[in-house]
C-alpha atoms as a PDB file:
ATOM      1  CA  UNK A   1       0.000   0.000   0.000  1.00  0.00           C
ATOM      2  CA  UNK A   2       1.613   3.017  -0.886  1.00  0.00           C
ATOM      3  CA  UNK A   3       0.694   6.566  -0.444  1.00  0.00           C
ATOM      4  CA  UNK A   4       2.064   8.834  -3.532  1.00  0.00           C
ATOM      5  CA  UNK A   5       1.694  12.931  -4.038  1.00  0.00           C
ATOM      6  CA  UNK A   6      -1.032  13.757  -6.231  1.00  0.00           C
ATOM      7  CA  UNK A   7      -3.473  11.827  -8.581  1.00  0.00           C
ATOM      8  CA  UNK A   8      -2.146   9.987 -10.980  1.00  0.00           C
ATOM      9  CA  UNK A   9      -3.202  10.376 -14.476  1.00  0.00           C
ATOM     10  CA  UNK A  10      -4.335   7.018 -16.619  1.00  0.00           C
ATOM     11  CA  UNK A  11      -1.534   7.241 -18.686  1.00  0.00           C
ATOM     12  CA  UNK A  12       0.846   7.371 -15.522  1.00  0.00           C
ATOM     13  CA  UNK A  13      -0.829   4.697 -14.094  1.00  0.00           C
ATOM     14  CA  UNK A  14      -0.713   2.580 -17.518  1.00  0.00           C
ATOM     15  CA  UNK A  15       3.167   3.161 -17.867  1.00  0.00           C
ATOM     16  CA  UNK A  16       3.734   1.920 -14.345  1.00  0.00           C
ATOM     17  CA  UNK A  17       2.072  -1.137 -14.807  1.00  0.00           C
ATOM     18  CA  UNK A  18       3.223  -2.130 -18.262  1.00  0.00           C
ATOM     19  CA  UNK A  19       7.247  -1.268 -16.694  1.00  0.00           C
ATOM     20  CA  UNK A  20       9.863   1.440 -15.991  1.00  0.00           C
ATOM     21  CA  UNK A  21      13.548   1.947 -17.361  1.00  0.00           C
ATOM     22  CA  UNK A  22      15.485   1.988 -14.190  1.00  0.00           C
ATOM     23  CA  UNK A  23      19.538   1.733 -14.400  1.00  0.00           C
ATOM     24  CA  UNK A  24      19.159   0.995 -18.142  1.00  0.00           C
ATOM     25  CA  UNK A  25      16.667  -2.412 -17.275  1.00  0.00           C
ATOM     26  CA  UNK A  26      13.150  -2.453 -18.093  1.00  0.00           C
ATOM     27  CA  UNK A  27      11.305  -3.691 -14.681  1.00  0.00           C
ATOM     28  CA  UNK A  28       8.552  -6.192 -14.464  1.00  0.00           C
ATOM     29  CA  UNK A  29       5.052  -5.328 -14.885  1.00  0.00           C
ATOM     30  CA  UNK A  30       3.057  -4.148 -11.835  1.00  0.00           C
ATOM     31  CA  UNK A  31      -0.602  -4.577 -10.746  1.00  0.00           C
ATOM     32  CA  UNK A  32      -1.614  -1.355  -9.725  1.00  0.00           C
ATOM     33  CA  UNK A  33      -4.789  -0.618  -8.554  1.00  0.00           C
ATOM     34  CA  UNK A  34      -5.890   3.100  -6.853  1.00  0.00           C
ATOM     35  CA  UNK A  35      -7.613   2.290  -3.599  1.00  0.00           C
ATOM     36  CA  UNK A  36      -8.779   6.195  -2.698  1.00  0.00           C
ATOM     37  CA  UNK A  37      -7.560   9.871  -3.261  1.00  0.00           C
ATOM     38  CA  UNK A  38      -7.200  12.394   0.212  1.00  0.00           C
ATOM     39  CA  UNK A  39      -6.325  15.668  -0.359  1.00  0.00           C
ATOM     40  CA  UNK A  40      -4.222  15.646  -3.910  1.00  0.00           C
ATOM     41  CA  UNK A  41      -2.604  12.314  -2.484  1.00  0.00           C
ATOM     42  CA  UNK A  42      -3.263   8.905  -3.548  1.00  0.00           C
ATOM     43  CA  UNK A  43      -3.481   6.027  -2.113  1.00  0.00           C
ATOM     44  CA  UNK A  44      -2.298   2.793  -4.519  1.00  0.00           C
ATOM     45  CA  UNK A  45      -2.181  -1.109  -4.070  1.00  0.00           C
ATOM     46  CA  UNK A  46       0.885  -1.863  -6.133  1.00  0.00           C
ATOM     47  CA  UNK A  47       2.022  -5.812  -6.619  1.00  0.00           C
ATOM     48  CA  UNK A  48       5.553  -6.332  -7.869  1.00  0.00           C
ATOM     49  CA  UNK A  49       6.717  -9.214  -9.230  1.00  0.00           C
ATOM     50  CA  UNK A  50       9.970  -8.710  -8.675  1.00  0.00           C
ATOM     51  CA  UNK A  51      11.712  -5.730  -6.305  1.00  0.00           C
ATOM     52  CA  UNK A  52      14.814  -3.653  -6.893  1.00  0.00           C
ATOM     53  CA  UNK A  53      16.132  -1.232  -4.804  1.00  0.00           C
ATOM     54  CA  UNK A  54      13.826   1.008  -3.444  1.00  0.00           C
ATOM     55  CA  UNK A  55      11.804   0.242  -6.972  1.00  0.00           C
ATOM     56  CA  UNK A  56       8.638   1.818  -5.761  1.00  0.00           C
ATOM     57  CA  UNK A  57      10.109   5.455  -4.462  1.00  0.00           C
ATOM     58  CA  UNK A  58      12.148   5.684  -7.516  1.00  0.00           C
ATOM     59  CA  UNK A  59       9.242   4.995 -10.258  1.00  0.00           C
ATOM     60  CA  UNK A  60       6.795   7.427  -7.833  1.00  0.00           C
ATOM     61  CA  UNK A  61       9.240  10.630  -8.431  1.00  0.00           C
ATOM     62  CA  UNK A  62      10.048   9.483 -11.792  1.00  0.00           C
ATOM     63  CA  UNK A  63       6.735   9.540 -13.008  1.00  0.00           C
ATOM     64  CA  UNK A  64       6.105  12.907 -10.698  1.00  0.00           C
ATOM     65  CA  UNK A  65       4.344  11.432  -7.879  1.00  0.00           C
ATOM     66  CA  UNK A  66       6.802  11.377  -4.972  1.00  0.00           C
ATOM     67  CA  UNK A  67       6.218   9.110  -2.403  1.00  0.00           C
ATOM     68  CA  UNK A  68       4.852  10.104   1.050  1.00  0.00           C
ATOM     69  CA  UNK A  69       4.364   6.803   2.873  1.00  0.00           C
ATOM     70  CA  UNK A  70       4.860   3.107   2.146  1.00  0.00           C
ATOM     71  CA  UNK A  71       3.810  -0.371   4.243  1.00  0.00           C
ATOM     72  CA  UNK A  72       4.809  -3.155   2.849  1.00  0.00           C
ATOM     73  CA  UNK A  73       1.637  -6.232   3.899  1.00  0.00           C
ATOM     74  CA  UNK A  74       3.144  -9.195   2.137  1.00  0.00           C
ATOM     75  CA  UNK A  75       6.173 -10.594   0.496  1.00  0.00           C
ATOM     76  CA  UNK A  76       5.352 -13.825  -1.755  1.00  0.00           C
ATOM     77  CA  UNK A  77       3.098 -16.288   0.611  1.00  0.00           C
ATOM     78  CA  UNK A  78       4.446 -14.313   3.819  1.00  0.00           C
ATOM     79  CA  UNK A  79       1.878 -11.944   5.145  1.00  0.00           C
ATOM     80  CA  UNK A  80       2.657  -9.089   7.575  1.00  0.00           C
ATOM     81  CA  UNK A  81      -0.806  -9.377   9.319  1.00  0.00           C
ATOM     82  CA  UNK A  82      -0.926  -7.718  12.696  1.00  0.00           C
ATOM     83  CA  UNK A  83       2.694  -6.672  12.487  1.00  0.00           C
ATOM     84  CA  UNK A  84       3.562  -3.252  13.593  1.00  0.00           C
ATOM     85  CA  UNK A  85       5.563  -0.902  11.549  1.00  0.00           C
ATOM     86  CA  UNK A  86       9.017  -1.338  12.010  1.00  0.00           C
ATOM     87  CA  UNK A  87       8.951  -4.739  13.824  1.00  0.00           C
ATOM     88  CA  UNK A  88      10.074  -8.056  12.752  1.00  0.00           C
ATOM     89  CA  UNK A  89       9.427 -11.952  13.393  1.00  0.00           C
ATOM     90  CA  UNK A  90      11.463 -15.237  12.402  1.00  0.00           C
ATOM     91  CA  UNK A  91      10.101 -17.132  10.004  1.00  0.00           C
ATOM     92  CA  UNK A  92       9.849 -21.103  10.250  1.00  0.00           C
ATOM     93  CA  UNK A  93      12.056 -23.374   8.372  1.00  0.00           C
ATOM     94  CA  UNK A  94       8.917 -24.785   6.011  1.00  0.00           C
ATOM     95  CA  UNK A  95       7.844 -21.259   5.370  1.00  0.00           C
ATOM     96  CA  UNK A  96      11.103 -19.996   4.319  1.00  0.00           C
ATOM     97  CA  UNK A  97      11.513 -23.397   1.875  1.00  0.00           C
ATOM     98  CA  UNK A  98       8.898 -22.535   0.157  1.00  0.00           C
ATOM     99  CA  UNK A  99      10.133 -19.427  -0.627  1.00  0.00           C
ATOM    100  CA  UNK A 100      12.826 -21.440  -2.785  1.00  0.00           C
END
């Protein structure tokens, strides 16, 4: 879930999903769905595929929608749930094998 400046236009939104130059390599297409717009922000359910470096922030400004907040609520099968921001838990041995 990902809070961005501003309302994205279609065409933003479109470019996003169908993938971004970054450091010369095309990335993955996205899912991107807008959940609601606050105040000139939006807010936007984005599903990667794959994640480079800070991926998210850097296609938000590029496309002139910095980010303002992020929280990330899953990672493959792995779902944060009731996790608070910041915090952490291990992860059992099956769980992380099927992340092979």
């Amino acid at each position: 879930m990902v809070w961005i400046s501003g309302q994205p236009s279609q065409a933003v939104l479109d470019k996003w999903r169908k993938g971004i130059s970054l450091d010369g390599k095309m990335t993955m297409p996205a899912s991107i769905e807008v959940m609601k717009i606050i105040n000139h922000n939006a807010l936007l359910k984005i599903i990667l595929r794959e994640g480079s470096n800070r991926q998210i922030c850097r296609i938000a400004n590029l496309l002139g929608h910095p980010l303002k907040d992020l929280q990330r609520i899953a990672i493959s099968t792995i779902k944060s749930n009731e996790l608070q921001e910041g915090k952490w838990r291990e992860l059992k041995k099956r769980v992380v094998s099927q992340l092979n």
